[in-house]
Protein backbone atom coordinates (compact mmCIF):
# COMPACT_ATOMS: atom_id res chain seq x y z
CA UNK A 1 117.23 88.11 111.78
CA UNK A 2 115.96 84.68 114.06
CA UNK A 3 111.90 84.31 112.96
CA UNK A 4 111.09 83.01 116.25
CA UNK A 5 107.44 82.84 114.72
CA UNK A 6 108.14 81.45 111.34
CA UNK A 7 106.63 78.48 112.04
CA UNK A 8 103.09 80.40 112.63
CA UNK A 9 103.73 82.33 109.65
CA UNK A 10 103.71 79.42 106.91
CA UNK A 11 100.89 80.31 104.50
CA UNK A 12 101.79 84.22 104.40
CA UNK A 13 105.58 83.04 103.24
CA UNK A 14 104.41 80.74 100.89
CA UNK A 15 101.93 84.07 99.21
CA UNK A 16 104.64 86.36 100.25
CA UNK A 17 108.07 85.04 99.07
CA UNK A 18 109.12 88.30 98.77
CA UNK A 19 111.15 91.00 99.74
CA UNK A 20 111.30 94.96 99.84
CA UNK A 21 114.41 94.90 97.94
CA UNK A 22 112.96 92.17 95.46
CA UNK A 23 114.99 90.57 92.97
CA UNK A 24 113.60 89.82 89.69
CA UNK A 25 113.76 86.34 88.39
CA UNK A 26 114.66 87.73 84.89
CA UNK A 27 117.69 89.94 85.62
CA UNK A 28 119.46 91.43 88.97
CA UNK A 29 117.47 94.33 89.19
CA UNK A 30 116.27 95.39 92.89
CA UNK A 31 113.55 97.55 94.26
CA UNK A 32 114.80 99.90 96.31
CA UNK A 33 111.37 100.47 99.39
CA UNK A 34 111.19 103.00 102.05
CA UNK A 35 108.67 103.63 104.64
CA UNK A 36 107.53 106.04 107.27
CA UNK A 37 106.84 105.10 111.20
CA UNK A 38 103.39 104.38 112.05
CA UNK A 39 100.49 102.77 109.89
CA UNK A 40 102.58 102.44 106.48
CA UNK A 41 105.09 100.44 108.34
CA UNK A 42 102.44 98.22 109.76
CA UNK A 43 100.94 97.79 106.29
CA UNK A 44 104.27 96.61 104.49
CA UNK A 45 105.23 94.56 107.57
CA UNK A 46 104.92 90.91 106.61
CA UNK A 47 106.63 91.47 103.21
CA UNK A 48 109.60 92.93 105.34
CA UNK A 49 109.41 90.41 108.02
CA UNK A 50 109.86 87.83 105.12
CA UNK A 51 113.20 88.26 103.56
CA UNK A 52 116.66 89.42 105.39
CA UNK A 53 116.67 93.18 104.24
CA UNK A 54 113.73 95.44 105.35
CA UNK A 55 112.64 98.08 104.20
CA UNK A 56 113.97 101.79 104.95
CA UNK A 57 112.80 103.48 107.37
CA UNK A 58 111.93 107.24 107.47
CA UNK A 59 111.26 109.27 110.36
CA UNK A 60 108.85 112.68 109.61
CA UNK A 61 107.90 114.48 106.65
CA UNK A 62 110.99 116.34 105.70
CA UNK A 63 112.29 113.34 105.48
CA UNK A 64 110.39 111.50 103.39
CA UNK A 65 109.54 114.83 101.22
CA UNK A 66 113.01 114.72 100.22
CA UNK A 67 113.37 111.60 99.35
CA UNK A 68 110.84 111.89 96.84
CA UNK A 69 111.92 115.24 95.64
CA UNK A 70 115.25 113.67 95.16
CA UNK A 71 113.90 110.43 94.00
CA UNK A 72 116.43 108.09 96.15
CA UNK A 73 113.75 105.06 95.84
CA UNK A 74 111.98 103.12 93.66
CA UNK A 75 108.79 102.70 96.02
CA UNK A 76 108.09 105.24 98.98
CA UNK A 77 104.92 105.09 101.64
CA UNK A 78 104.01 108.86 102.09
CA UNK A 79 101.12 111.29 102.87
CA UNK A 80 99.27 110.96 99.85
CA UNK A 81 99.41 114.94 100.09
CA UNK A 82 103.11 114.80 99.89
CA UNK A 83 103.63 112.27 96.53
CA UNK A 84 101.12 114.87 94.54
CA UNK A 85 103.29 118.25 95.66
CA UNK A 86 105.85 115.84 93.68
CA UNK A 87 104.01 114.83 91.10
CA UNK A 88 103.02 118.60 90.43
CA UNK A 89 106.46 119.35 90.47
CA UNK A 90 108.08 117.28 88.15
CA UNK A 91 105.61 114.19 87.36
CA UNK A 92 108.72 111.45 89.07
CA UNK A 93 106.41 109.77 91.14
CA UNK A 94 102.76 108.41 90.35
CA UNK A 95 100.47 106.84 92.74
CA UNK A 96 100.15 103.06 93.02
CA UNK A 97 97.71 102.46 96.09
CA UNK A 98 96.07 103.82 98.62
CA UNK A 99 97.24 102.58 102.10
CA UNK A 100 95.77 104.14 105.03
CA UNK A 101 92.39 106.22 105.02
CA UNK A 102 92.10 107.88 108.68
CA UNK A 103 93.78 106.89 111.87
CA UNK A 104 92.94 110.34 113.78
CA UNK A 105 91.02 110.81 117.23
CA UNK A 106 90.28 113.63 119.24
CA UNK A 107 91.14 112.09 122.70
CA UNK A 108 90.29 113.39 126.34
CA UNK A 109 89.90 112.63 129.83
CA UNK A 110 86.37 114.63 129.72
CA UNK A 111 83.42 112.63 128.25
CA UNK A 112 83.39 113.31 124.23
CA UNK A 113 80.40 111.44 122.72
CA UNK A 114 79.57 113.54 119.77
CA UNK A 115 81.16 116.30 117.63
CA UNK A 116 79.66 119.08 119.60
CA UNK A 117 81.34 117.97 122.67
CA UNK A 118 84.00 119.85 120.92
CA UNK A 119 82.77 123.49 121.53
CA UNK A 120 84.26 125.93 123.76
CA UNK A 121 87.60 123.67 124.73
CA UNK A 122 91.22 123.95 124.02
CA UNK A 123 92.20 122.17 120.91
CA UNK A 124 95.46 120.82 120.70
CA UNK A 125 96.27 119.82 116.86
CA UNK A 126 99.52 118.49 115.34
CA UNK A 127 101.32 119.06 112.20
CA UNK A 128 100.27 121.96 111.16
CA UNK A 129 99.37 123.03 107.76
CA UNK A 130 99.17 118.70 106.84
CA UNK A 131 96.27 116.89 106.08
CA UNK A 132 95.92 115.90 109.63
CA UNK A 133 95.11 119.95 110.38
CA UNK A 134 93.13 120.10 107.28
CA UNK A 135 90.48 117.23 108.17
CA UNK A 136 90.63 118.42 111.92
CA UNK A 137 89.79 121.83 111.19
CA UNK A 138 87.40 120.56 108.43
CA UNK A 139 85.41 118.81 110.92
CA UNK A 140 85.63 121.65 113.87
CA UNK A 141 84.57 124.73 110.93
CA UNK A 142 81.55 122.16 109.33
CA UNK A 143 80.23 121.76 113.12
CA UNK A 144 80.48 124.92 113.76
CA UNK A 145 82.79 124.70 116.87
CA UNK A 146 83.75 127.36 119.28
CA UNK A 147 87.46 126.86 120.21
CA UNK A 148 90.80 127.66 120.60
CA UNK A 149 93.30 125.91 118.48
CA UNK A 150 96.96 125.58 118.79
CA UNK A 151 99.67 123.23 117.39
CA UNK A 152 102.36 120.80 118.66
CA UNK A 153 104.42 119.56 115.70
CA UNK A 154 103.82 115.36 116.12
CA UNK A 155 101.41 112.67 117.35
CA UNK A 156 104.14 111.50 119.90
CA UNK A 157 103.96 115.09 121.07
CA UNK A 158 99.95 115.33 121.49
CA UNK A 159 100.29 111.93 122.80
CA UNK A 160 102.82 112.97 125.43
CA UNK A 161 100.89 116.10 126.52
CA UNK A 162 97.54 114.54 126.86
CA UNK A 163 99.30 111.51 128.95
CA UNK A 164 100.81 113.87 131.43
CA UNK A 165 98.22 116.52 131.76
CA UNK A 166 94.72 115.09 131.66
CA UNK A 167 93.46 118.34 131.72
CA UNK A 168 89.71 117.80 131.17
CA UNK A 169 89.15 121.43 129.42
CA UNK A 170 91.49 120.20 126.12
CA UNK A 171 90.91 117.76 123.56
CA UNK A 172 94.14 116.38 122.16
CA UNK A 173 94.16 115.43 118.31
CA UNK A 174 95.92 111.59 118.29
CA UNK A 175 96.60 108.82 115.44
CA UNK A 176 96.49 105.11 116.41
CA UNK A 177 99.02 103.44 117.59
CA UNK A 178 99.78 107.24 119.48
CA UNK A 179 95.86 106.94 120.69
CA UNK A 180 95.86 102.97 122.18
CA UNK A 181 99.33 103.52 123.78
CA UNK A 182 97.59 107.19 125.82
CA UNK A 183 94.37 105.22 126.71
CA UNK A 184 95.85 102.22 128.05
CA UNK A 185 98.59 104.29 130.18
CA UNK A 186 95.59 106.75 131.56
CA UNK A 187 93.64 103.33 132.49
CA UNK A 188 96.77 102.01 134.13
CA UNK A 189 96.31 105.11 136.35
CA UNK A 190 92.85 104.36 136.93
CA UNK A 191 91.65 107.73 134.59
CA UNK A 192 89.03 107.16 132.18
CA UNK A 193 89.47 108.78 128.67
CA UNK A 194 87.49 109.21 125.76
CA UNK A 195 88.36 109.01 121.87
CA UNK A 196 85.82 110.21 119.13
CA UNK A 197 86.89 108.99 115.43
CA UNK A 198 87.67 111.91 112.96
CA UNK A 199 87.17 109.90 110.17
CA UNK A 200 83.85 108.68 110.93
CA UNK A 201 82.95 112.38 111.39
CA UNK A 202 84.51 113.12 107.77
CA UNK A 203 82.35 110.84 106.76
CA UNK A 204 79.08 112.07 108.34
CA UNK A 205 80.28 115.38 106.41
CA UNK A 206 81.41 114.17 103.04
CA UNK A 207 79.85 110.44 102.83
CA UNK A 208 83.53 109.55 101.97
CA UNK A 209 84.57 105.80 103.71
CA UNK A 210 87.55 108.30 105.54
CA UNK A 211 90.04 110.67 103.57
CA UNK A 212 93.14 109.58 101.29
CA UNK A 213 96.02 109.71 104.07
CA UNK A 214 98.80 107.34 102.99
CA UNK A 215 99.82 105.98 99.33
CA UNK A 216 102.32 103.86 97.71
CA UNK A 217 104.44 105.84 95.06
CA UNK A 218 106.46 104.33 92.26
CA UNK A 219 109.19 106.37 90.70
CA UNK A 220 107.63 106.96 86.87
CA UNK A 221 110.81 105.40 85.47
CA UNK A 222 110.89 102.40 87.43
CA UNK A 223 107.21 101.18 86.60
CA UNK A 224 108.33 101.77 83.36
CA UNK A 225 111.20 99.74 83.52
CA UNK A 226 110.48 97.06 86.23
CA UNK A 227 106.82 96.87 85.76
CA UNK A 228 106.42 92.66 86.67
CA UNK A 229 108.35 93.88 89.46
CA UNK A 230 105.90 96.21 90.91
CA UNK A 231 103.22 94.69 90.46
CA UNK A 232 104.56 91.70 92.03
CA UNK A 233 105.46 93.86 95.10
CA UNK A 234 101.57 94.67 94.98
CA UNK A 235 100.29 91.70 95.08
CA UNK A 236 102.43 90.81 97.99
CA UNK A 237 101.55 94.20 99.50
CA UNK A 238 97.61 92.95 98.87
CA UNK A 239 98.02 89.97 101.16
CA UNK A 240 100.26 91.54 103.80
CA UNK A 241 97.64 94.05 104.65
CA UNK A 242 94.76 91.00 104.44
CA UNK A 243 97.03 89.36 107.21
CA UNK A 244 97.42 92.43 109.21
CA UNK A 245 93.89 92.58 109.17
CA UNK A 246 92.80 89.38 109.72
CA UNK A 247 92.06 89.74 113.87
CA UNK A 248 93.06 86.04 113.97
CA UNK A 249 96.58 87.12 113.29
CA UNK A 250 97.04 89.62 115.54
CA UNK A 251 98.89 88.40 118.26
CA UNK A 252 101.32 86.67 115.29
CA UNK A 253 101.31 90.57 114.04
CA UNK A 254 102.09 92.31 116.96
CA UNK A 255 104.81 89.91 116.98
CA UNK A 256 106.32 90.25 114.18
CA UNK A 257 106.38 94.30 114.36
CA UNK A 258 108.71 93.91 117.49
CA UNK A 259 110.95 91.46 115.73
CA UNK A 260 110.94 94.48 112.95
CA UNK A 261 111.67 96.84 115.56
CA UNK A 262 109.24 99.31 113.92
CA UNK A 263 107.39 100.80 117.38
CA UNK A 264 109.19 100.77 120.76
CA UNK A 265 105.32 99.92 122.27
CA UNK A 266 104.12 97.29 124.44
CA UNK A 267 102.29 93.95 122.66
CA UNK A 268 99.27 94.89 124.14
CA UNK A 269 99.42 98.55 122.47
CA UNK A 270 100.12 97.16 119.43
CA UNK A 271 96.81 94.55 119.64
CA UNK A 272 94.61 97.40 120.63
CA UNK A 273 95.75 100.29 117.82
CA UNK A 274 96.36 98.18 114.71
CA UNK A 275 92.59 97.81 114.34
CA UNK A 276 91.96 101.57 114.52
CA UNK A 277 94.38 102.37 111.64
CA UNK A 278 92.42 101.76 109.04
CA UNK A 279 94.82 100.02 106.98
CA UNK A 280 93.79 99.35 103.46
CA UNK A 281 94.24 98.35 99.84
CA UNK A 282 92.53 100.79 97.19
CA UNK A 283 94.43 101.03 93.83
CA UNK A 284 95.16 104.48 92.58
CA UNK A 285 92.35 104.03 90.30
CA UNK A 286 90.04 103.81 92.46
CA UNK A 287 91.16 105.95 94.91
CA UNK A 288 90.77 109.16 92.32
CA UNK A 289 87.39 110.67 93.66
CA UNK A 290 88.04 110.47 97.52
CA UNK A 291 91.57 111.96 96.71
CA UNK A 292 90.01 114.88 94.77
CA UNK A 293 87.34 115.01 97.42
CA UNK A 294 90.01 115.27 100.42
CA UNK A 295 92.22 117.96 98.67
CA UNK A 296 90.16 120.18 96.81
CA UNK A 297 89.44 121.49 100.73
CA UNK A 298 92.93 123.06 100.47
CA UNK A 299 94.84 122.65 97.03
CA UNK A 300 97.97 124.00 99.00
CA UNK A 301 98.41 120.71 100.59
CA UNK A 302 99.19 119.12 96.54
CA UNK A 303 100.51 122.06 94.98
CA UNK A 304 97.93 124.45 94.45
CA UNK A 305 96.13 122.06 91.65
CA UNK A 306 94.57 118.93 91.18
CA UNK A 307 96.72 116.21 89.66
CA UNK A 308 96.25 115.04 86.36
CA UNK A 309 94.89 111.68 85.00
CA UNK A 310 99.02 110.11 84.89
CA UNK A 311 98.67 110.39 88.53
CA UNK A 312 96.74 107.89 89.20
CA UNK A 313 99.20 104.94 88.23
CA UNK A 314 96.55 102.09 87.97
């Protein structure tokens, strides 16, 4: 791959000599990464942008629910409610870090200020029965909204729908960078649209900073095995998402992610949504409370239990 921005990129390579399939100094063995679409990829971005080999990509949660279930890598980005149905299962996987905490709008072409701008519309949720439906429907049942609720199965789908209808009556549920891309092609058409932050309404609810959405799992054997490894893929993983962050970088980030090929989006999309991901580093640790917090509202979503303490990896 050319870096046509390497030059702009000098102190991240110099933290960041890295790679997703990293190569230990001490013997030949390599981490094996894979990542969804969407925030996750953004998060993981300037290790991947560094070295020749990025990481895997995997589209939707089948996917990426059975690549844990059939443990084909050592590190995998994935709903956070996803790695503990694993974990439950058969303990492979633990949790390393939290990633992303709440990237979900309810979006509209009708002025939505507040929460009870909610009542008596047409709700239009995706991915049913995931944590995305769970902290929606939190929200709407805690409020106690009047509406009608139905499902489309992605946030490309919601996006889609809400683009091309504008009907003023519905309030589509999007996730950044789904959300920036549908405001900035309404405004292109001159229509005004309004977004309203779920997770700052979680967290009017529960006092939680958002809800545990995306983690970093390690397969049990490999931290066992590789742990210098790992943890040097954290660190790394630490200063990409600083980067990412950093608002100084962005236009070097947005970038990058084309380079990667991660989102067929416009630059400008890109700019606008990476800020509303809410992109962070949290160690499993640390992460324990909100996590219990988040899923003891349906213990379906993890298995039917909470994990135990081996869960949290560090």
């Amino acid at each position: 791959m050319k870096k046509k921005i390497l030059s702009i990129l000098v102190m991240p390579l110099l933290l960041i000599s890295c790679n997703s399939n990293i190569t230990s100094t001490s013997n030949s063995y390599t981490l094996t990464v894979a990542v969804p679409k969407g925030a996750p990829a953004i998060a993981q971005s300037l290790i991947s942008y560094n070295i020749d080999n990025k990481a895997n990509i995997l589209d939707g949660a089948p996917n990426i629910k059975a690549a844990l279930t059939a443990g084909n890598y050592d590190l995998i980005y994935a709903p956070s409610n996803l790695g503990c149905q694993v974990y439950n299962a058969n303990q492979s996987y633990t949790m390393l870090a939290g990633i992303t905490f709440g990237n979900l709008y309810f979006a509209s072409t009708s002025s939505i200020n507040s929460v009870s701008d909610l009542n008596n519309k047409n709700i239009i949720l995706f991915g049913k029965g995931s944590i995305n439906d769970l902290v929606s429907k939190y929200i709407i049942e805690q409020n106690n909204i009047e509406a009608n609720i139905s499902y489309l199965d992605s946030a490309n789908d919601t996006k889609t729908m809400f683009v091309a209808n504008q009907d003023k009556d519905a309030i589509y549920l999007l996730a950044d960078p789904q959300a920036s891309a549908a405001k900035i092609a309404l405004n292109s058409k001159g229509i005004n649209s309004s977004l309203l932050s779920v997770e700052e309404l979680f967290k009017s609810k529960t006092g939680f900073d958002g809800f545990s959405q995306a983690s970093l799992f390690v397969k049990k054997s490999t931290y066992i095995e590789h742990k210098e490894l790992v943890e040097d893929y954290l660190n790394k993983l630490e200063n990409s998402i600083s980067y990412i962050n950093n608002l100084d970088n962005i236009s070097n980030t947005t970038k990058m992610l084309k380079e990667l090929e991660y989102f067929d989006l416009p630059e400008k999309v890109l700019q606008s949504a990476i800020p509303g991901c809410n992109i962070k580093y949290v160690k499993a640790s640390e992460l324990k409370e909100m996590f219990e917090a988040t899923y003891n509202l349906n213990l379906a979503l993890i298995g039917g239990k909470l994990p135990d303490e081996g869960f949290y990896q560090i």
